[in-house]
C-alpha atoms as a PDB file:
ATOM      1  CA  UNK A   1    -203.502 -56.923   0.498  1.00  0.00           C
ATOM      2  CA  UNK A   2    -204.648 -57.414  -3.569  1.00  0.00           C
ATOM      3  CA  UNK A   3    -207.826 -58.329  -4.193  1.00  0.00           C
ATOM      4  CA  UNK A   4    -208.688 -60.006  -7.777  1.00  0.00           C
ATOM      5  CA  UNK A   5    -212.437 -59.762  -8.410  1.00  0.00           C
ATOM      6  CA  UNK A   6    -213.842 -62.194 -10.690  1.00  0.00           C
ATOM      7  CA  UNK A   7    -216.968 -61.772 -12.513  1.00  0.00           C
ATOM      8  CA  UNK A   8    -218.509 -64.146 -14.450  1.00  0.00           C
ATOM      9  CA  UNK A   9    -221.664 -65.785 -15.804  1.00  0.00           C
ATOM     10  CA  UNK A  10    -223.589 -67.251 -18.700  1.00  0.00           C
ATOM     11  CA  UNK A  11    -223.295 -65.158 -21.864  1.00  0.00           C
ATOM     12  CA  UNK A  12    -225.684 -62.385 -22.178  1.00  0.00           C
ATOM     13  CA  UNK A  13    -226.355 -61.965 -18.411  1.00  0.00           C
ATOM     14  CA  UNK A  14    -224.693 -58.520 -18.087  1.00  0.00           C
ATOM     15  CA  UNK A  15    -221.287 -59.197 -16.826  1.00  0.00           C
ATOM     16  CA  UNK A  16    -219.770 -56.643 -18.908  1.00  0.00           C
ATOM     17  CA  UNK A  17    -221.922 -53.616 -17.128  1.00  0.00           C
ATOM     18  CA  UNK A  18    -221.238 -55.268 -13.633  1.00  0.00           C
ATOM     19  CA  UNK A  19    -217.627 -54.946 -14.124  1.00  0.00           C
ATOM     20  CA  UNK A  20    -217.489 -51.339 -15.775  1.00  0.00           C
ATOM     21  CA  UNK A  21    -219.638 -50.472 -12.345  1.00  0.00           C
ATOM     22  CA  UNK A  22    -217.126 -52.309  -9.916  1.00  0.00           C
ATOM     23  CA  UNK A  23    -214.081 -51.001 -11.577  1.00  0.00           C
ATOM     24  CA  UNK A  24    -215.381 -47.280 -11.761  1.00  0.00           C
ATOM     25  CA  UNK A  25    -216.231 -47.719  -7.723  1.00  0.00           C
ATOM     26  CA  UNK A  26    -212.684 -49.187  -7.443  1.00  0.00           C
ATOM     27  CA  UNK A  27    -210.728 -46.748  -9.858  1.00  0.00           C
ATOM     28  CA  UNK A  28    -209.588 -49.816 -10.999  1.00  0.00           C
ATOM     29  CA  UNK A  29    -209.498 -51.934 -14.537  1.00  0.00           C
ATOM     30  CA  UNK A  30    -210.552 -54.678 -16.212  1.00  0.00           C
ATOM     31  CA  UNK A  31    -209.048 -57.724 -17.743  1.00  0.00           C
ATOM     32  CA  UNK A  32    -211.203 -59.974 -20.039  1.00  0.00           C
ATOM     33  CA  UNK A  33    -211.521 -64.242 -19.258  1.00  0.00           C
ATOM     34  CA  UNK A  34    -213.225 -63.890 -22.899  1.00  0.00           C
ATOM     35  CA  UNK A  35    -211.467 -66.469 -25.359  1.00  0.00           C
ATOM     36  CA  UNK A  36    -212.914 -65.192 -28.351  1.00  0.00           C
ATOM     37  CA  UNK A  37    -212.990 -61.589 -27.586  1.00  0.00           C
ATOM     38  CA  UNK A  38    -209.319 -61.503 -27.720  1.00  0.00           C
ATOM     39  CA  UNK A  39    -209.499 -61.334 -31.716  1.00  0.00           C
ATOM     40  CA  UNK A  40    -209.952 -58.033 -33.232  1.00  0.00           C
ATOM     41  CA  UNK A  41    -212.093 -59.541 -36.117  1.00  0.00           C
ATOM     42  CA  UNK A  42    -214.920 -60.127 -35.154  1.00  0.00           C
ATOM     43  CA  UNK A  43    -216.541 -57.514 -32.149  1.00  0.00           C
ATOM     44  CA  UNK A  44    -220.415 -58.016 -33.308  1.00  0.00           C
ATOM     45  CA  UNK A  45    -220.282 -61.980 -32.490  1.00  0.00           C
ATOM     46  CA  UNK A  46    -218.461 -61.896 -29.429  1.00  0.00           C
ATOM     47  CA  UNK A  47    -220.558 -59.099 -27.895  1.00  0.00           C
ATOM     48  CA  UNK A  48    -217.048 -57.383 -26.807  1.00  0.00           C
ATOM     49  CA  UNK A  49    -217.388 -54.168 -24.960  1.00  0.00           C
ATOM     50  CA  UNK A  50    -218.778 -51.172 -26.931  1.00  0.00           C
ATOM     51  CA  UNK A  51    -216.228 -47.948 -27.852  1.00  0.00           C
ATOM     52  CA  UNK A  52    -217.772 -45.970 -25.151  1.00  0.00           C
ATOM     53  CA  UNK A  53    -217.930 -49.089 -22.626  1.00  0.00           C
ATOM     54  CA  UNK A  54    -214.039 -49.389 -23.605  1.00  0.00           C
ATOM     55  CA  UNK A  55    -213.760 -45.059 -22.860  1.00  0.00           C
ATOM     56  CA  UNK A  56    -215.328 -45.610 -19.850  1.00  0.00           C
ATOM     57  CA  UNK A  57    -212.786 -48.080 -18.561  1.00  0.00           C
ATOM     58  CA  UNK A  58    -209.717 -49.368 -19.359  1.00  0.00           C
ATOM     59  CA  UNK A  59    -209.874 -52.478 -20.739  1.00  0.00           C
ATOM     60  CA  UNK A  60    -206.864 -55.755 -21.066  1.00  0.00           C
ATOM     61  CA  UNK A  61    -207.105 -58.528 -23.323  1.00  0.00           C
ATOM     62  CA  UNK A  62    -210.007 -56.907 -26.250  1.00  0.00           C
ATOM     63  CA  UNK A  63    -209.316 -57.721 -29.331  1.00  0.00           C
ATOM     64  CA  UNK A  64    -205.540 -57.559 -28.949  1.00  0.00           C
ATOM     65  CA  UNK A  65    -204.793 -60.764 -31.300  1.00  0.00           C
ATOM     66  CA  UNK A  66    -205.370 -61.575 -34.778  1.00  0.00           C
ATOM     67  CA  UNK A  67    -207.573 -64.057 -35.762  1.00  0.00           C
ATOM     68  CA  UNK A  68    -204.696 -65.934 -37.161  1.00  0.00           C
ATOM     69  CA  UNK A  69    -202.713 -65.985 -33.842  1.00  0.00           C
ATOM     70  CA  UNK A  70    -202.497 -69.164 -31.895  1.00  0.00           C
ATOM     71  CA  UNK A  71    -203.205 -68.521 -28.245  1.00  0.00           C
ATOM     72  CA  UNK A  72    -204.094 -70.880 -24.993  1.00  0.00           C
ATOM     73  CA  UNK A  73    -205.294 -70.880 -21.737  1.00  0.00           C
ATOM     74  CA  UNK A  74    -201.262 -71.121 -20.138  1.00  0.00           C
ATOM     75  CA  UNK A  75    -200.206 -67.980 -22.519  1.00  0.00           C
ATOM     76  CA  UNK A  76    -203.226 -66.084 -20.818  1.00  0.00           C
ATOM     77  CA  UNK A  77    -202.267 -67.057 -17.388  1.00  0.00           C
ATOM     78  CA  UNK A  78    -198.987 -65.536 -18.423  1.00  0.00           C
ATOM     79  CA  UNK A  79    -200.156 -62.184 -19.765  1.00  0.00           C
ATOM     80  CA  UNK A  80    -202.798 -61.453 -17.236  1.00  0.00           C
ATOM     81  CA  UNK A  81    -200.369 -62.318 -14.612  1.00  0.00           C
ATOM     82  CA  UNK A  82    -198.217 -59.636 -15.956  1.00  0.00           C
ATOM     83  CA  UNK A  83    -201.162 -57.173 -16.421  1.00  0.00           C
ATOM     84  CA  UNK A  84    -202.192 -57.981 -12.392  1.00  0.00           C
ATOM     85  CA  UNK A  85    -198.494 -57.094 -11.361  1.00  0.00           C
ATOM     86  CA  UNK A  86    -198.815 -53.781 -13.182  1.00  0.00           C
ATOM     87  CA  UNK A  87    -202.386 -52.781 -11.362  1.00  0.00           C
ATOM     88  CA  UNK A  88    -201.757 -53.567  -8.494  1.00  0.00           C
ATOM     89  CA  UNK A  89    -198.912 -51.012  -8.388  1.00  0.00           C
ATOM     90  CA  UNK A  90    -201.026 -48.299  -8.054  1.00  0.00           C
ATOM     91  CA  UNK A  91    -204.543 -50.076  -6.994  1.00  0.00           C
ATOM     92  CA  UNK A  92    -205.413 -52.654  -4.369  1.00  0.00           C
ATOM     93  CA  UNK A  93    -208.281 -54.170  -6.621  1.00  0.00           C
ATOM     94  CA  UNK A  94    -208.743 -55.080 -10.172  1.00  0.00           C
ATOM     95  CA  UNK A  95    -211.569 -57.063 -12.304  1.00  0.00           C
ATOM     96  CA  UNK A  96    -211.382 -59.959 -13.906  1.00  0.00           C
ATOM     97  CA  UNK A  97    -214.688 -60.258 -16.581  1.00  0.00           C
ATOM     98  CA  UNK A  98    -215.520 -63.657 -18.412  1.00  0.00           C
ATOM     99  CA  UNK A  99    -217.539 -66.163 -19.739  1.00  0.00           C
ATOM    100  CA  UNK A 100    -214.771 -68.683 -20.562  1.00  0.00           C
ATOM    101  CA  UNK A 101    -214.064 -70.526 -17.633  1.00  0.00           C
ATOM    102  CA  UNK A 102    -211.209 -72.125 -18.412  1.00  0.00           C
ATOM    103  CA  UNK A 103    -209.021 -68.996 -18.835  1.00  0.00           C
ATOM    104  CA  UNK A 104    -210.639 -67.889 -15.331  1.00  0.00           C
ATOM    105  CA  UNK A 105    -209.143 -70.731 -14.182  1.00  0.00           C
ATOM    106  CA  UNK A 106    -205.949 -70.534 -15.195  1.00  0.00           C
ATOM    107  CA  UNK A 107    -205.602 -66.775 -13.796  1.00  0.00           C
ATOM    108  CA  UNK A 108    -206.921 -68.133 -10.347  1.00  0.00           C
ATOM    109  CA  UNK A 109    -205.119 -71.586 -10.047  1.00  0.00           C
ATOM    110  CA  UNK A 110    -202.445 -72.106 -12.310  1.00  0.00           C
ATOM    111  CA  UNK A 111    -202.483 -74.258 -15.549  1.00  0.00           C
ATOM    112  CA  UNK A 112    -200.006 -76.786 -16.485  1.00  0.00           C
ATOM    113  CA  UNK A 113    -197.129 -75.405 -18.747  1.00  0.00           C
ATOM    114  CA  UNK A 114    -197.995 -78.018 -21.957  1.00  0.00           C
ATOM    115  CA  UNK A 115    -195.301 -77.970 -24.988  1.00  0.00           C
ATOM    116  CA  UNK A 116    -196.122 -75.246 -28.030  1.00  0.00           C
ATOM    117  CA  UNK A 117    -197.651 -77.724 -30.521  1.00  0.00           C
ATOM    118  CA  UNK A 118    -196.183 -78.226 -33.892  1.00  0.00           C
ATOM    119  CA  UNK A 119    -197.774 -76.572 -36.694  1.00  0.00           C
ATOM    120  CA  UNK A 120    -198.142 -79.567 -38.935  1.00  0.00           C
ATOM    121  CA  UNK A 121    -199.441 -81.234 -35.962  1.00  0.00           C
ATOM    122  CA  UNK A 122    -201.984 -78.577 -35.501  1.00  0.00           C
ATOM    123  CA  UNK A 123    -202.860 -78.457 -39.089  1.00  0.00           C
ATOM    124  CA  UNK A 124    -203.497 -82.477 -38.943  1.00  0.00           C
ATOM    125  CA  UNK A 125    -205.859 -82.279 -36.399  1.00  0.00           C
ATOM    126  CA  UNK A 126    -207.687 -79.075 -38.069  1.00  0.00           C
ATOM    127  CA  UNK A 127    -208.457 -80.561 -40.920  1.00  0.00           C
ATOM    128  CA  UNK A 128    -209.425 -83.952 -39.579  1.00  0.00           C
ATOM    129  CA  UNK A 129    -212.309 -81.576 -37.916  1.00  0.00           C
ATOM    130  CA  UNK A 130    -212.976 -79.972 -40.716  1.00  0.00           C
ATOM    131  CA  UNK A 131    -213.532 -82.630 -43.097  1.00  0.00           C
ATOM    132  CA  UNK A 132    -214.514 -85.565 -40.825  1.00  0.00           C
ATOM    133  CA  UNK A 133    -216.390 -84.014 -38.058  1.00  0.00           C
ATOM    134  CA  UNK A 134    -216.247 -83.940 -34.442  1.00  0.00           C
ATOM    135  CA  UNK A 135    -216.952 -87.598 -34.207  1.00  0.00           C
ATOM    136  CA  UNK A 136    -213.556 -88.222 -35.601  1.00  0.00           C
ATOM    137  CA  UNK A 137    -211.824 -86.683 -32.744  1.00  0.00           C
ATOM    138  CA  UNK A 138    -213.655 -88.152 -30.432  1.00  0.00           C
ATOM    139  CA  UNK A 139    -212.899 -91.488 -31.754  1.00  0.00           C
ATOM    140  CA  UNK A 140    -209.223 -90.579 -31.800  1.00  0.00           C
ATOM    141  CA  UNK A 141    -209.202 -89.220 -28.372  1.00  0.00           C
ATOM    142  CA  UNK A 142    -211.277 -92.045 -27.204  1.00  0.00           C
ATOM    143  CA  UNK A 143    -207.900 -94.293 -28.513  1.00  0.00           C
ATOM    144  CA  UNK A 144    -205.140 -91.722 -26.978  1.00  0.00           C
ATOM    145  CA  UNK A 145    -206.573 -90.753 -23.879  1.00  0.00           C
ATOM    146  CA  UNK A 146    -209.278 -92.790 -22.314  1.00  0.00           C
ATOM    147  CA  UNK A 147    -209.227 -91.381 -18.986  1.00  0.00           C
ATOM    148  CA  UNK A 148    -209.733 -87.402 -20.259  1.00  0.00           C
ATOM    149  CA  UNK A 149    -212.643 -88.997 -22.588  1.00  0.00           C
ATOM    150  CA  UNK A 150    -214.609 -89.543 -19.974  1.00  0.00           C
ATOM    151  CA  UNK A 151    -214.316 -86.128 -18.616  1.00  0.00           C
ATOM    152  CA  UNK A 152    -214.537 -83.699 -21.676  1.00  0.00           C
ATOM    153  CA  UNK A 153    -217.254 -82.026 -22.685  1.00  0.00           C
ATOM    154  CA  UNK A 154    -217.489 -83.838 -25.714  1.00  0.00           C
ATOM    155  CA  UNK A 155    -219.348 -81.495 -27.746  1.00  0.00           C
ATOM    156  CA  UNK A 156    -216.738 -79.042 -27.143  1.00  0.00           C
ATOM    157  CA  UNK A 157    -214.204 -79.037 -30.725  1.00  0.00           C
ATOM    158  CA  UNK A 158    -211.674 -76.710 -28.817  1.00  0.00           C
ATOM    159  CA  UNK A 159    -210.740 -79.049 -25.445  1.00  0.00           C
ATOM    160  CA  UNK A 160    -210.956 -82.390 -28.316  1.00  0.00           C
ATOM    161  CA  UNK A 161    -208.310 -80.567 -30.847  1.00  0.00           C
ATOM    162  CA  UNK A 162    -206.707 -79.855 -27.993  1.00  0.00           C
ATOM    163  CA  UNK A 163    -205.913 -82.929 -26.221  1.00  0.00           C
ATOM    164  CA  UNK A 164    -205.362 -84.887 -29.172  1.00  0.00           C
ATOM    165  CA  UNK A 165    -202.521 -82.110 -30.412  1.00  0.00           C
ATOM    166  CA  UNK A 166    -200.722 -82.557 -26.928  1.00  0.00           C
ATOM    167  CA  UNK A 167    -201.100 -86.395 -26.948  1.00  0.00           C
ATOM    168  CA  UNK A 168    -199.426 -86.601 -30.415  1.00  0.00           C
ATOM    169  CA  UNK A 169    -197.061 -83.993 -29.587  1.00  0.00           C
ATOM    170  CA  UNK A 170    -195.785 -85.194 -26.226  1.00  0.00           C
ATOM    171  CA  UNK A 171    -196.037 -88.993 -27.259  1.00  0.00           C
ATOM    172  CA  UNK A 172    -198.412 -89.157 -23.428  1.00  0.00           C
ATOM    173  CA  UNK A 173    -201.752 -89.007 -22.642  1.00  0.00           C
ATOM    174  CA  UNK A 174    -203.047 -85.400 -22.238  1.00  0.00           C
ATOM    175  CA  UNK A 175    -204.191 -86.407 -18.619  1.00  0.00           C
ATOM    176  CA  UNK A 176    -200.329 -87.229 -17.457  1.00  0.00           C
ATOM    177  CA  UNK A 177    -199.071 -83.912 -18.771  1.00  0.00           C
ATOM    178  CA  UNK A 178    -201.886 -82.074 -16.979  1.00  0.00           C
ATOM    179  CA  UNK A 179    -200.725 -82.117 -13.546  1.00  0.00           C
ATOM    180  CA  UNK A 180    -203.797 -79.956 -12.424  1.00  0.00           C
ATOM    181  CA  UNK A 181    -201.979 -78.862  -9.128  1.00  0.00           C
ATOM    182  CA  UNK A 182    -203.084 -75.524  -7.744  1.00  0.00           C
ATOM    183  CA  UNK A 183    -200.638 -72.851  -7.707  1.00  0.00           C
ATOM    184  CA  UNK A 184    -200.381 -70.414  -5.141  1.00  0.00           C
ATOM    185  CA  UNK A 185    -201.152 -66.386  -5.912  1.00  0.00           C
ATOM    186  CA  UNK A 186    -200.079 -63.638  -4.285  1.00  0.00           C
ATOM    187  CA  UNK A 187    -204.074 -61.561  -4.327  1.00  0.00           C
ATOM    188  CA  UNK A 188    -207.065 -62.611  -2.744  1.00  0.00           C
ATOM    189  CA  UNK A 189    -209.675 -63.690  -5.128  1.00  0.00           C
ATOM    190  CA  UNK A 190    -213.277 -62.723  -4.918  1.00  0.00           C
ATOM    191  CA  UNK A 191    -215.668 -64.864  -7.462  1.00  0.00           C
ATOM    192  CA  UNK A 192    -218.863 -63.521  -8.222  1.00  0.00           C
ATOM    193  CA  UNK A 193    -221.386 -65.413 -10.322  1.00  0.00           C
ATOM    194  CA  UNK A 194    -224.479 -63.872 -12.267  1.00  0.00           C
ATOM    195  CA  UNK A 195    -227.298 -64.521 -13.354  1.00  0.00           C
ATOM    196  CA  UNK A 196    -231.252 -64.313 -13.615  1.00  0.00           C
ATOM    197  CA  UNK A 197    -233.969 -67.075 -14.293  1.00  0.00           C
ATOM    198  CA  UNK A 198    -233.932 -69.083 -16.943  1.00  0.00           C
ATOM    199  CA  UNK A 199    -236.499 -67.217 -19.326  1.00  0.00           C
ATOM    200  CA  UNK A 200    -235.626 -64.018 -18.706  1.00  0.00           C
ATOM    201  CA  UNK A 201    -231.737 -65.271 -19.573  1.00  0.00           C
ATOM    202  CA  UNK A 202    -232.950 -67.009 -22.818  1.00  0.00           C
ATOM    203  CA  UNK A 203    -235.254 -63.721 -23.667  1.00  0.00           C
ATOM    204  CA  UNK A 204    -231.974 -61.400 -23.143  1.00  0.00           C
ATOM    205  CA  UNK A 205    -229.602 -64.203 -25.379  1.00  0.00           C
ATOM    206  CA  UNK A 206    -232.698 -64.340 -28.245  1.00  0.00           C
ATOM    207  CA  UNK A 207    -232.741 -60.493 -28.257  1.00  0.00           C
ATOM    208  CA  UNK A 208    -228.655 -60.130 -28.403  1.00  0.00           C
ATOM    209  CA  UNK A 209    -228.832 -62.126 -31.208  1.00  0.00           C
ATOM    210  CA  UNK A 210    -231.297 -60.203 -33.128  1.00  0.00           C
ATOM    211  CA  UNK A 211    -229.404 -57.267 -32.055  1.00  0.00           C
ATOM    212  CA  UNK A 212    -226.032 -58.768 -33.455  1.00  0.00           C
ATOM    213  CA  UNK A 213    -227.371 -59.544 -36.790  1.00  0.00           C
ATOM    214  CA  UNK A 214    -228.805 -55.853 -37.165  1.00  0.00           C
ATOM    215  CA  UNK A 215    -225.475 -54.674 -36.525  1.00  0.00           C
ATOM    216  CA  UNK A 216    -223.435 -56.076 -39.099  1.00  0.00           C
ATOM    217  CA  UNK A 217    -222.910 -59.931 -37.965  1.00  0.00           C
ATOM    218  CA  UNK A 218    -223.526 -61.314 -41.650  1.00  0.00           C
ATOM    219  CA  UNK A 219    -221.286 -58.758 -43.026  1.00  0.00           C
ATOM    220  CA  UNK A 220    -218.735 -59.861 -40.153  1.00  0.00           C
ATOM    221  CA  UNK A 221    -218.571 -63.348 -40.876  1.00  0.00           C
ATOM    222  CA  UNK A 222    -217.691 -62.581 -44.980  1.00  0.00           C
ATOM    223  CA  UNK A 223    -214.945 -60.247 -43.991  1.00  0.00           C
ATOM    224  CA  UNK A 224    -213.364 -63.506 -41.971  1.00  0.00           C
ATOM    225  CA  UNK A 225    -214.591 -66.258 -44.316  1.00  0.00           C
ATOM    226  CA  UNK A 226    -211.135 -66.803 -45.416  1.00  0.00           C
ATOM    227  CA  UNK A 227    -210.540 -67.736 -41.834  1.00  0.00           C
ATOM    228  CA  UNK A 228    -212.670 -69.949 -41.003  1.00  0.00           C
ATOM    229  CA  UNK A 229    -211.190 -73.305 -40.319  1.00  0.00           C
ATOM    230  CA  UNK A 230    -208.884 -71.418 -37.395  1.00  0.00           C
ATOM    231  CA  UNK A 231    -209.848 -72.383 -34.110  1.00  0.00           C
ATOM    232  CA  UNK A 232    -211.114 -68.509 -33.139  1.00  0.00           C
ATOM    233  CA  UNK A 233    -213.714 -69.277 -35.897  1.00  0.00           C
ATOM    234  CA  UNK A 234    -215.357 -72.638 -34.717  1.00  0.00           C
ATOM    235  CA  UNK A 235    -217.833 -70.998 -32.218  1.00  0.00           C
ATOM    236  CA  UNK A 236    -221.606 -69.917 -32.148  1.00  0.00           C
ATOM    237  CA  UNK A 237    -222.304 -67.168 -34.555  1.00  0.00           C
ATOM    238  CA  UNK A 238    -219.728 -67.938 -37.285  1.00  0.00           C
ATOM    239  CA  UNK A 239    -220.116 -71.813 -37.634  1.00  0.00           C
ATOM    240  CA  UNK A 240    -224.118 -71.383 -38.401  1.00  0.00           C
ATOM    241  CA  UNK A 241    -223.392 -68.145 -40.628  1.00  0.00           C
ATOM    242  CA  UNK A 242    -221.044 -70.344 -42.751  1.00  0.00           C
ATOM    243  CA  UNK A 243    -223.257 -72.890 -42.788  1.00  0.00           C
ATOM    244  CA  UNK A 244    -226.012 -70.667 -44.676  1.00  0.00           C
ATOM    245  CA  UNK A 245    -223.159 -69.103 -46.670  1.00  0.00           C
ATOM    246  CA  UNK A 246    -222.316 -72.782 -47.932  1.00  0.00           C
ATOM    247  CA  UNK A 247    -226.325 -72.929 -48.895  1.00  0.00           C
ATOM    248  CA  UNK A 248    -226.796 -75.697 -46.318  1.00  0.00           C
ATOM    249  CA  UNK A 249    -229.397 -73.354 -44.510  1.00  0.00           C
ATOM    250  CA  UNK A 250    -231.577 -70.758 -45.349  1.00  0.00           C
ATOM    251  CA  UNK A 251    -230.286 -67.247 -43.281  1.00  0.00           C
ATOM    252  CA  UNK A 252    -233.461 -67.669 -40.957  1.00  0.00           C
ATOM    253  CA  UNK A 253    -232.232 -71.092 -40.044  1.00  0.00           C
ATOM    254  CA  UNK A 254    -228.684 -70.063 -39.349  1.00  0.00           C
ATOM    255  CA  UNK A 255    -230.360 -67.090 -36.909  1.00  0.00           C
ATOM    256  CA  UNK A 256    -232.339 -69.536 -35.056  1.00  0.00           C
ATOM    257  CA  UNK A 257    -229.572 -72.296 -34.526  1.00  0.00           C
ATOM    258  CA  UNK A 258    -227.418 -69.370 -32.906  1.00  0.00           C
ATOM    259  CA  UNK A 259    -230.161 -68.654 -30.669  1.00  0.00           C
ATOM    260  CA  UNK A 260    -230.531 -72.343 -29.427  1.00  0.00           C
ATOM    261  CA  UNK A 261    -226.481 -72.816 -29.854  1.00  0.00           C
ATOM    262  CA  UNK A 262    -226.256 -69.593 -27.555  1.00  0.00           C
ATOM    263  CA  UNK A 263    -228.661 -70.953 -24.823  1.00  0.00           C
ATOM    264  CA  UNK A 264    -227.282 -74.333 -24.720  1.00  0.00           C
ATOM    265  CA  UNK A 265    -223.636 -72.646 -24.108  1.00  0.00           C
ATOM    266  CA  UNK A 266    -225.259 -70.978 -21.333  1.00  0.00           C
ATOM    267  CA  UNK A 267    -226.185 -73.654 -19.611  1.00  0.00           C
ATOM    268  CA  UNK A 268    -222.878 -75.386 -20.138  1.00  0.00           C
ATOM    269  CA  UNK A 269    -221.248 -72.127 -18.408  1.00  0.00           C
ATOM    270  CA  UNK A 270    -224.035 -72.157 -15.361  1.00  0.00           C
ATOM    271  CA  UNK A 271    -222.793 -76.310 -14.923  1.00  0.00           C
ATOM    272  CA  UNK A 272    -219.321 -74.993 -15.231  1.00  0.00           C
ATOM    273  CA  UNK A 273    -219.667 -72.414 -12.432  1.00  0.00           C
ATOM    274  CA  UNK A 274    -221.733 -74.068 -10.236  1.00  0.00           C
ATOM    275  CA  UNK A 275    -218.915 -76.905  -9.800  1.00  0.00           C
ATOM    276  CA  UNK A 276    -217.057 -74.283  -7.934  1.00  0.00           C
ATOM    277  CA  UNK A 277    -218.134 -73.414  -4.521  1.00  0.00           C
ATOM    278  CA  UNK A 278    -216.064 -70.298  -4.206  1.00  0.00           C
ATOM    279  CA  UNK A 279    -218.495 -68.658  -6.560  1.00  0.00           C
ATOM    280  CA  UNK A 280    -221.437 -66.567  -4.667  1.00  0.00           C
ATOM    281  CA  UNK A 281    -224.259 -65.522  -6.766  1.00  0.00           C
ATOM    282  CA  UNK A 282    -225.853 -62.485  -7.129  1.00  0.00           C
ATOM    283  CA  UNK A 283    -228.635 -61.231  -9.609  1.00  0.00           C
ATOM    284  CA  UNK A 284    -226.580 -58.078 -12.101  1.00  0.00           C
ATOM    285  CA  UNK A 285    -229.238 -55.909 -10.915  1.00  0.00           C
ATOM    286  CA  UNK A 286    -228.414 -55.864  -7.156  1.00  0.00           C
ATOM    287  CA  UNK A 287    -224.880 -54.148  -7.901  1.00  0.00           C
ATOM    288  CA  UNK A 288    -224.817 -52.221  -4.153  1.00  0.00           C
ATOM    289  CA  UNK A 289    -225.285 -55.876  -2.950  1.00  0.00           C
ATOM    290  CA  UNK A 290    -222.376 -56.949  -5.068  1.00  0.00           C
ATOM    291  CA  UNK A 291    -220.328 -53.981  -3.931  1.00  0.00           C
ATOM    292  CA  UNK A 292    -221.164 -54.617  -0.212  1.00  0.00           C
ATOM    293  CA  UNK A 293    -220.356 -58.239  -0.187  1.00  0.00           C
ATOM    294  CA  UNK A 294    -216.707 -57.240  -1.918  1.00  0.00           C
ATOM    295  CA  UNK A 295    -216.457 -54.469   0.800  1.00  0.00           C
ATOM    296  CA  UNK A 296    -217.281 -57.743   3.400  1.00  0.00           C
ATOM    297  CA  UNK A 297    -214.605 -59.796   2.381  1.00  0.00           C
ATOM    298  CA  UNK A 298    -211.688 -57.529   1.640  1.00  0.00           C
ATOM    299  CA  UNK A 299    -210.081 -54.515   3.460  1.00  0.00           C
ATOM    300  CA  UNK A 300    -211.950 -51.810   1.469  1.00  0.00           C
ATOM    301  CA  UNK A 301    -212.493 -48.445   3.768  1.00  0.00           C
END
């Protein structure tokens, strides 16, 4: 029996330690559900492992694309699939660490194989976000696809550009083409959730940021400035930055806003979790307990 075991959480709640401890008492390795981590660019913003966290263990899926590379939930499935096969050659167990929930998703139930969008289509629907805002798309997706209106998170940019680029490249409404049927695995998946209470969460995300900007996030964003309309880009910690690059904010503003950004993505990835039931939740701190429970529901000896 393979055992996939899935750790994930709001950001800044420790996942990344969690797994390095789980892997190291499995002799196992980690793949990471982290969408903007995949990009080389930019390390400080994404809070991607450390050099010595990366030593430690081995690592899949950390900053193995370029900025400039288009990627999607359905290629990930792919290429962690692949990665899983290869594990579990020589181990029974392997980790699966994330904050994007999406991508966990796809690795644990399948996601709908959806057309490779063309690239004037994609550049369209960039730039009508870029210089019209994210009300635009939701006006446009509001016309193409009622039914997935209703159900986006509508302050997320990504699933909007999304949608609308398969609805105008497939001629159907983004719902139709998602099929959304489960697909079956050959492992056993485990899904641990962390996290702490809510002040102690917000104190650790406040502190991170602080912590980012020390380490070279301002000097981060300028080196991929040139980038910045790609989708990689439009997340907390680069849109604010460019903001008080522009001179639309003062640098203290921008610093702040990533803060309360950062907490309100949070609790958007608590909500997310917490709609799955398979998930059991454990404080980071109580990693014996987390070991124990794994131990409970697998065929560890």
């Amino acid at each position: 029996m393979k055992y996939l075991i899935v750790i994930s959480g709001p950001t800044a709640v420790g996942k990344t330690k969690v797994a390095i401890d789980i892997a190291l008492h499995y002799k196992t390795e980690i793949i990471s559900a982290d969408s903007r981590q995949f990009y080389k660019e930019i390390p400080i913003g994404t809070a991607a492992p450390t050099f010595a966290e990366l030593q430690t263990v081995r690592h899949h899926c950390i900053g193995n694309l370029h900025i400039t590379d288009y990627y999607n939930a359905f290629k990930f499935e792919q290429d962690a699939l692949h990665i899983l096969d290869a594990i579990f050659l020589k181990n029974d167990y392997a980790v699966l660490c994330g904050g994007s929930g999406m991508y966990i998703d796809a690795v644990c139930n399948g996601i709908d194989d959806i057309p490779d969008i063309d690239i004037h289509i994609r550049e369209t629907v960039t730039n009508q976000y870029t210089t019209e805002g994210i009300e635009s798309l939701r006006r446009t997706l509001l016309k193409l696809d009622p039914e997935y209106y209703d159900r986006v998170d509508l302050k997320n940019p990504a699933r909007l550009i999304r949608a609308i680029e398969v609805c105008l490249q497939t001629g159907k409404t983004y719902t139709s083409v998602r099929t959304n049927s489960k697909k079956q695995r050959h492992f056993t998946i485990i899904k641990i959730a962390l996290n702490i209470p809510r002040e102690q969460l917000y104190s650790k995300i406040n502190h991170r940021v602080d912590y980012m900007v020390q380490n070279g996030l301002e000097q981060e964003v300028m080196q991929v400035i040139q980038y910045r309309n790609h989708t990689a880009l439009k997340t907390v910690g680069y849109r604010e930055f460019f903001e008080y690059v522009d001179g639309v904010i003062s640098k203290e503003r921008a610093i702040e806003a990533i803060k309360q950004n950062t907490r309100n993505y949070a609790k958007r990835q608590i909500s997310w979790l917490k709609r799955d039931s398979a998930y059991t939740w454990f404080n980071p701190a109580d990693i014996s307990e987390i070991i124990a429970y794994i131990n409970q529901n697998s065929t560890y000896k």
